[in-house]
C-alpha atoms as a PDB file:
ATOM      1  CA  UNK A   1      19.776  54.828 -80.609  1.00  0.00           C
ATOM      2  CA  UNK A   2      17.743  57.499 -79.267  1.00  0.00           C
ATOM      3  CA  UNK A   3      19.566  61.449 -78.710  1.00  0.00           C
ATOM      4  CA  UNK A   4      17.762  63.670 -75.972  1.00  0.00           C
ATOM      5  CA  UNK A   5      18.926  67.617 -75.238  1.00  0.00           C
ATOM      6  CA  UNK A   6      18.681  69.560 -72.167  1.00  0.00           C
ATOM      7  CA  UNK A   7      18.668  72.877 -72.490  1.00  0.00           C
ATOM      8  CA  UNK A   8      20.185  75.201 -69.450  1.00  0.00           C
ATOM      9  CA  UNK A   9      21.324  78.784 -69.370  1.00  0.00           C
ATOM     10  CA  UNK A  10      23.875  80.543 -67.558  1.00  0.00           C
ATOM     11  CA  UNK A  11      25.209  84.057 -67.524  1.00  0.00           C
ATOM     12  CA  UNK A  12      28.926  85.062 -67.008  1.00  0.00           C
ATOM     13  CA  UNK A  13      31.325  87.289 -67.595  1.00  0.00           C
ATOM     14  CA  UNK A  14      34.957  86.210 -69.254  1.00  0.00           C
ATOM     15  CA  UNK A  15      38.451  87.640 -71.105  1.00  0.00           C
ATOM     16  CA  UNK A  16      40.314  86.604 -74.505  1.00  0.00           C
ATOM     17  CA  UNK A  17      44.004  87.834 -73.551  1.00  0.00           C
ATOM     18  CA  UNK A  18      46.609  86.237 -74.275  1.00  0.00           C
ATOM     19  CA  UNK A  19      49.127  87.369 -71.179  1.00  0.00           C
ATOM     20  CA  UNK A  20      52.504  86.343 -73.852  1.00  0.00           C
ATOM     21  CA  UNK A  21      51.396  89.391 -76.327  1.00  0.00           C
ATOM     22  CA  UNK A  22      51.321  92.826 -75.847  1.00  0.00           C
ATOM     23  CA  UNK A  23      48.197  94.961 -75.140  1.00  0.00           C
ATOM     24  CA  UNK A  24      47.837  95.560 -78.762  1.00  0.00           C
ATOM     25  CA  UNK A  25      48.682  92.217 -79.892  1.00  0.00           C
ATOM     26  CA  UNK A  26      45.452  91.127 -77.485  1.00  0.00           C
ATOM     27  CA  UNK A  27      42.894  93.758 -79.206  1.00  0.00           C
ATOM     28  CA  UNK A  28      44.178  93.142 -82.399  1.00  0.00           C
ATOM     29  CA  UNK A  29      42.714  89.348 -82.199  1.00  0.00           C
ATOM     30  CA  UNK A  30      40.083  89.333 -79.688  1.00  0.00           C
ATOM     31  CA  UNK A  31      38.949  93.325 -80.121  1.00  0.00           C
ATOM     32  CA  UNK A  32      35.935  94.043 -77.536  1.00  0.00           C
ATOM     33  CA  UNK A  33      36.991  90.388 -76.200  1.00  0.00           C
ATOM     34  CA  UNK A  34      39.944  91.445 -74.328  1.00  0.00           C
ATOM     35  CA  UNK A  35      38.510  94.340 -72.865  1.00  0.00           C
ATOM     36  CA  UNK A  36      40.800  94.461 -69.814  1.00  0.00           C
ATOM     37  CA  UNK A  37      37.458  94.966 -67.332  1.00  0.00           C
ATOM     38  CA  UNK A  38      35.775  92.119 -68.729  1.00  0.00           C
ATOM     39  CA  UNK A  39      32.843  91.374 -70.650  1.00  0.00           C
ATOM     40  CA  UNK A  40      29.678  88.950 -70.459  1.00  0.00           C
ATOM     41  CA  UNK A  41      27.448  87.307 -71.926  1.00  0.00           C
ATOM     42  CA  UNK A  42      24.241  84.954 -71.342  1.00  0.00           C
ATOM     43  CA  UNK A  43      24.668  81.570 -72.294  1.00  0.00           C
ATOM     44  CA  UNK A  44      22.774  78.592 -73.642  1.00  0.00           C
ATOM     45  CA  UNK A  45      24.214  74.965 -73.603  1.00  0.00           C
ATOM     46  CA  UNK A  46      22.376  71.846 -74.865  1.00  0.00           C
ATOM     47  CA  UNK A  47      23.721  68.849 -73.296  1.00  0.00           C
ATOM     48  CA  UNK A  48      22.495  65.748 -75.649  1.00  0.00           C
ATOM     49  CA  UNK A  49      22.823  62.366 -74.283  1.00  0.00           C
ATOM     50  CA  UNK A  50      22.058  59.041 -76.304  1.00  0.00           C
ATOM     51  CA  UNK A  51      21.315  55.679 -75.383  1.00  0.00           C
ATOM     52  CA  UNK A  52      18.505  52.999 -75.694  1.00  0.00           C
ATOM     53  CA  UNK A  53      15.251  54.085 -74.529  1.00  0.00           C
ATOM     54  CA  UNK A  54      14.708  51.721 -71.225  1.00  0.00           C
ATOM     55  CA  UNK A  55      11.468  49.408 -71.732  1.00  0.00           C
ATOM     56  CA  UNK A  56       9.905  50.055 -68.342  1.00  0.00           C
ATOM     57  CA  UNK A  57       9.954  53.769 -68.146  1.00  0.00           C
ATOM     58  CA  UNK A  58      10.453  54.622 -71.915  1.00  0.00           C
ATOM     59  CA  UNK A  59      13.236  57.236 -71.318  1.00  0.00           C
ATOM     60  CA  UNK A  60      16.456  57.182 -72.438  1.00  0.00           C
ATOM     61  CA  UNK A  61      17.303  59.177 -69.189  1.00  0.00           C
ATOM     62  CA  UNK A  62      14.956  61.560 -66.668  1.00  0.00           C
ATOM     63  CA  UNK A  63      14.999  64.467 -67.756  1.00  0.00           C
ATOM     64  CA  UNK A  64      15.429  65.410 -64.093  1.00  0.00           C
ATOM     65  CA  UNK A  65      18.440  63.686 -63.535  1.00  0.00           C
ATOM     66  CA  UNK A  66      20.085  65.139 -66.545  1.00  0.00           C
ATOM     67  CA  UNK A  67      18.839  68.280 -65.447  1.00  0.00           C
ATOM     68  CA  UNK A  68      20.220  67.857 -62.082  1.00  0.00           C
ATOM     69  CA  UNK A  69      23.973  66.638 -63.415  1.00  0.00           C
ATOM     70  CA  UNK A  70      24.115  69.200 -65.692  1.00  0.00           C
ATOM     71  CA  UNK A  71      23.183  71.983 -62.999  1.00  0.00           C
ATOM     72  CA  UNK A  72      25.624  70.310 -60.712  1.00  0.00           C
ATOM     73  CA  UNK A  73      28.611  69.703 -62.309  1.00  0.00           C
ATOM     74  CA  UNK A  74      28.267  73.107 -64.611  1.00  0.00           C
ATOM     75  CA  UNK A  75      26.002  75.806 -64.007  1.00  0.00           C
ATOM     76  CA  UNK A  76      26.310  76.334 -60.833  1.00  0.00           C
ATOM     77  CA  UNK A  77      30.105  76.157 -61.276  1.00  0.00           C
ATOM     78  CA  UNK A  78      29.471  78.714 -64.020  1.00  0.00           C
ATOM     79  CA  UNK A  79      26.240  81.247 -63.540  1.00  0.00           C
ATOM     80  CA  UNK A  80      26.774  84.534 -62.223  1.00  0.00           C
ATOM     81  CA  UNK A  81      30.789  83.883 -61.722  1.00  0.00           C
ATOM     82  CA  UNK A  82      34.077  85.162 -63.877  1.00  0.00           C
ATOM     83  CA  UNK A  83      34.921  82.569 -65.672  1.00  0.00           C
ATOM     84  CA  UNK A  84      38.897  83.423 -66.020  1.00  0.00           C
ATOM     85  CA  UNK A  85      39.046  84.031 -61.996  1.00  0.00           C
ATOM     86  CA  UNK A  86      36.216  81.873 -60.597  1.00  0.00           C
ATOM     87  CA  UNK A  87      35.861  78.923 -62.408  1.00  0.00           C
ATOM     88  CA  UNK A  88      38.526  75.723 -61.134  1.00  0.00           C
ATOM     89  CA  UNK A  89      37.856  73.942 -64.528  1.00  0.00           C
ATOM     90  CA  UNK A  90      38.747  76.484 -66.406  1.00  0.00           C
ATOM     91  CA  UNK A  91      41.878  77.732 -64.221  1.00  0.00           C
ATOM     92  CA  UNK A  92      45.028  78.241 -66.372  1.00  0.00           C
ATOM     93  CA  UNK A  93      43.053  77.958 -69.706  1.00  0.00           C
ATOM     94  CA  UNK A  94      42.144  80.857 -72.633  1.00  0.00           C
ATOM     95  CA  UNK A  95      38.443  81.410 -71.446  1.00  0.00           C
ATOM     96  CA  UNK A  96      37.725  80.564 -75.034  1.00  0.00           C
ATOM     97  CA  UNK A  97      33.650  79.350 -75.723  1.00  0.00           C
ATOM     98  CA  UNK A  98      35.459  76.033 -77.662  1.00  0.00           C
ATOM     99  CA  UNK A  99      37.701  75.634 -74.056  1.00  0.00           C
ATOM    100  CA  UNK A 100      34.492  76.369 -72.132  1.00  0.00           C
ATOM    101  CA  UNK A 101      32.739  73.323 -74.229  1.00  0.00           C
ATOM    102  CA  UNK A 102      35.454  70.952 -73.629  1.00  0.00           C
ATOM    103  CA  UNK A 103      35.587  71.659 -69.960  1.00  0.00           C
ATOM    104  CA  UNK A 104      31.682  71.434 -69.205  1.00  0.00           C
ATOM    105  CA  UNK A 105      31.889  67.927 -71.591  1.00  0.00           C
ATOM    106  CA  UNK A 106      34.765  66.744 -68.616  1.00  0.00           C
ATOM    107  CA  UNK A 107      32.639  67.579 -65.753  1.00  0.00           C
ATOM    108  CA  UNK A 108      29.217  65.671 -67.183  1.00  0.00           C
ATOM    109  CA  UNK A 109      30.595  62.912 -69.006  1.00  0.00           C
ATOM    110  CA  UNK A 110      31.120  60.619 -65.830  1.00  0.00           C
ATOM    111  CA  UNK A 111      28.104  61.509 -64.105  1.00  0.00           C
ATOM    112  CA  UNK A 112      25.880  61.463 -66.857  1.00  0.00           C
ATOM    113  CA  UNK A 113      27.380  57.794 -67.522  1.00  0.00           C
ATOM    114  CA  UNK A 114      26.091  57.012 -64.010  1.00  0.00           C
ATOM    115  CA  UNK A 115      22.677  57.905 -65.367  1.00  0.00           C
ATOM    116  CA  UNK A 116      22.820  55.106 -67.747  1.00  0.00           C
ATOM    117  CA  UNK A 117      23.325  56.970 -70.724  1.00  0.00           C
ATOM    118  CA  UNK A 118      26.167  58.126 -73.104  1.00  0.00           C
ATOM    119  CA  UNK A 119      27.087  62.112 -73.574  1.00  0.00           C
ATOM    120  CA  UNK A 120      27.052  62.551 -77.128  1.00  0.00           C
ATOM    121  CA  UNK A 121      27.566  66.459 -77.512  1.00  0.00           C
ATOM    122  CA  UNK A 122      27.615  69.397 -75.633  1.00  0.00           C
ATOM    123  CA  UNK A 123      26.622  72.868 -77.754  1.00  0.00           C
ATOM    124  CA  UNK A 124      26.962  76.670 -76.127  1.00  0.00           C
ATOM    125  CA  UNK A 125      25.778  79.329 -77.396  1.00  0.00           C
ATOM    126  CA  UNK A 126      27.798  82.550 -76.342  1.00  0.00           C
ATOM    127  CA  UNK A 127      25.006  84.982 -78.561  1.00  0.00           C
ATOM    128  CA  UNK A 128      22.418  83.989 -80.845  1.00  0.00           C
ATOM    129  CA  UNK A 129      24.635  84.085 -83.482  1.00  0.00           C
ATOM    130  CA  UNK A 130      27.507  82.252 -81.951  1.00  0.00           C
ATOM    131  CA  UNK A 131      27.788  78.719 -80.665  1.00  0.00           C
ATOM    132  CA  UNK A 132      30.501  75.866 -80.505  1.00  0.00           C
ATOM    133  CA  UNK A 133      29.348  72.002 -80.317  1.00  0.00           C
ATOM    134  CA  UNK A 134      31.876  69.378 -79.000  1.00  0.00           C
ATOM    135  CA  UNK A 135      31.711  66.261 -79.214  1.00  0.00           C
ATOM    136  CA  UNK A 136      34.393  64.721 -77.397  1.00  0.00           C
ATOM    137  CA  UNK A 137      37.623  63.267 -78.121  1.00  0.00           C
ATOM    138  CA  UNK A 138      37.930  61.267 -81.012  1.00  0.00           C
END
């Protein structure tokens, strides 16, 4: 089993607020995160797909097509938009960076399949310091 990564960026802006707790409640446990006019941040996300590396072209899958899903079916869902307001995947959910994970792994998974190959994690990184990795349900 081989594991290949694809590495695309994104920038967008999002809100931690709970809309059940007060205004204080919300700063209290997301602080700068629930500033009520938003905040944003540039993103990384490494999609990594495994499989068996094909005999005849010696990929496991073109890096083009991955590229291409992953652009698809996320970034351009995702890049310059709020996710909280603009983003149907994400509608009615905490615009959380573990949410955001789950939801880009439900928009690749099937077409990524298609591409012959099996989504094995997907990692974002909301700052350098910061990054969630899912890896599906198990």
């Amino acid at each position: 089993m081989i594991y290949v990564t694809r590495r695309e960026r994104f920038s967008a802006a999002h809100k931690l607020y709970q809309p059940k707790w007060s205004k204080e409640q919300n700063e209290a446990v997301f602080g700068k995160c629930a500033n009520e006019n938003w905040h944003g941040h540039n993103f990384e996300l490494f999609v990594t797909v495994k499989g068996e590396v094909d005999e005849e072209t010696g990929f496991v899958a073109d890096l083009k097509d991955l590229s291409k899903v992953i652009k698809t079916y996320a970034i351009e869902l995702l890049d310059h938009r709020n996710i909280n307001l603009d983003v149907p995947f994400m509608a009615g959910k905490m615009a959380s960076t573990e949410n955001l994970a789950k939801g880009i792994w439900q928009q690749i998974e099937e077409p990524l399949a298609a591409l012959g190959c099996q989504l094995h994690s997907v990692r974002l990184a909301e700052t350098e310091n910061n990054s969630v990795e899912y890896l599906g349900e198990s």
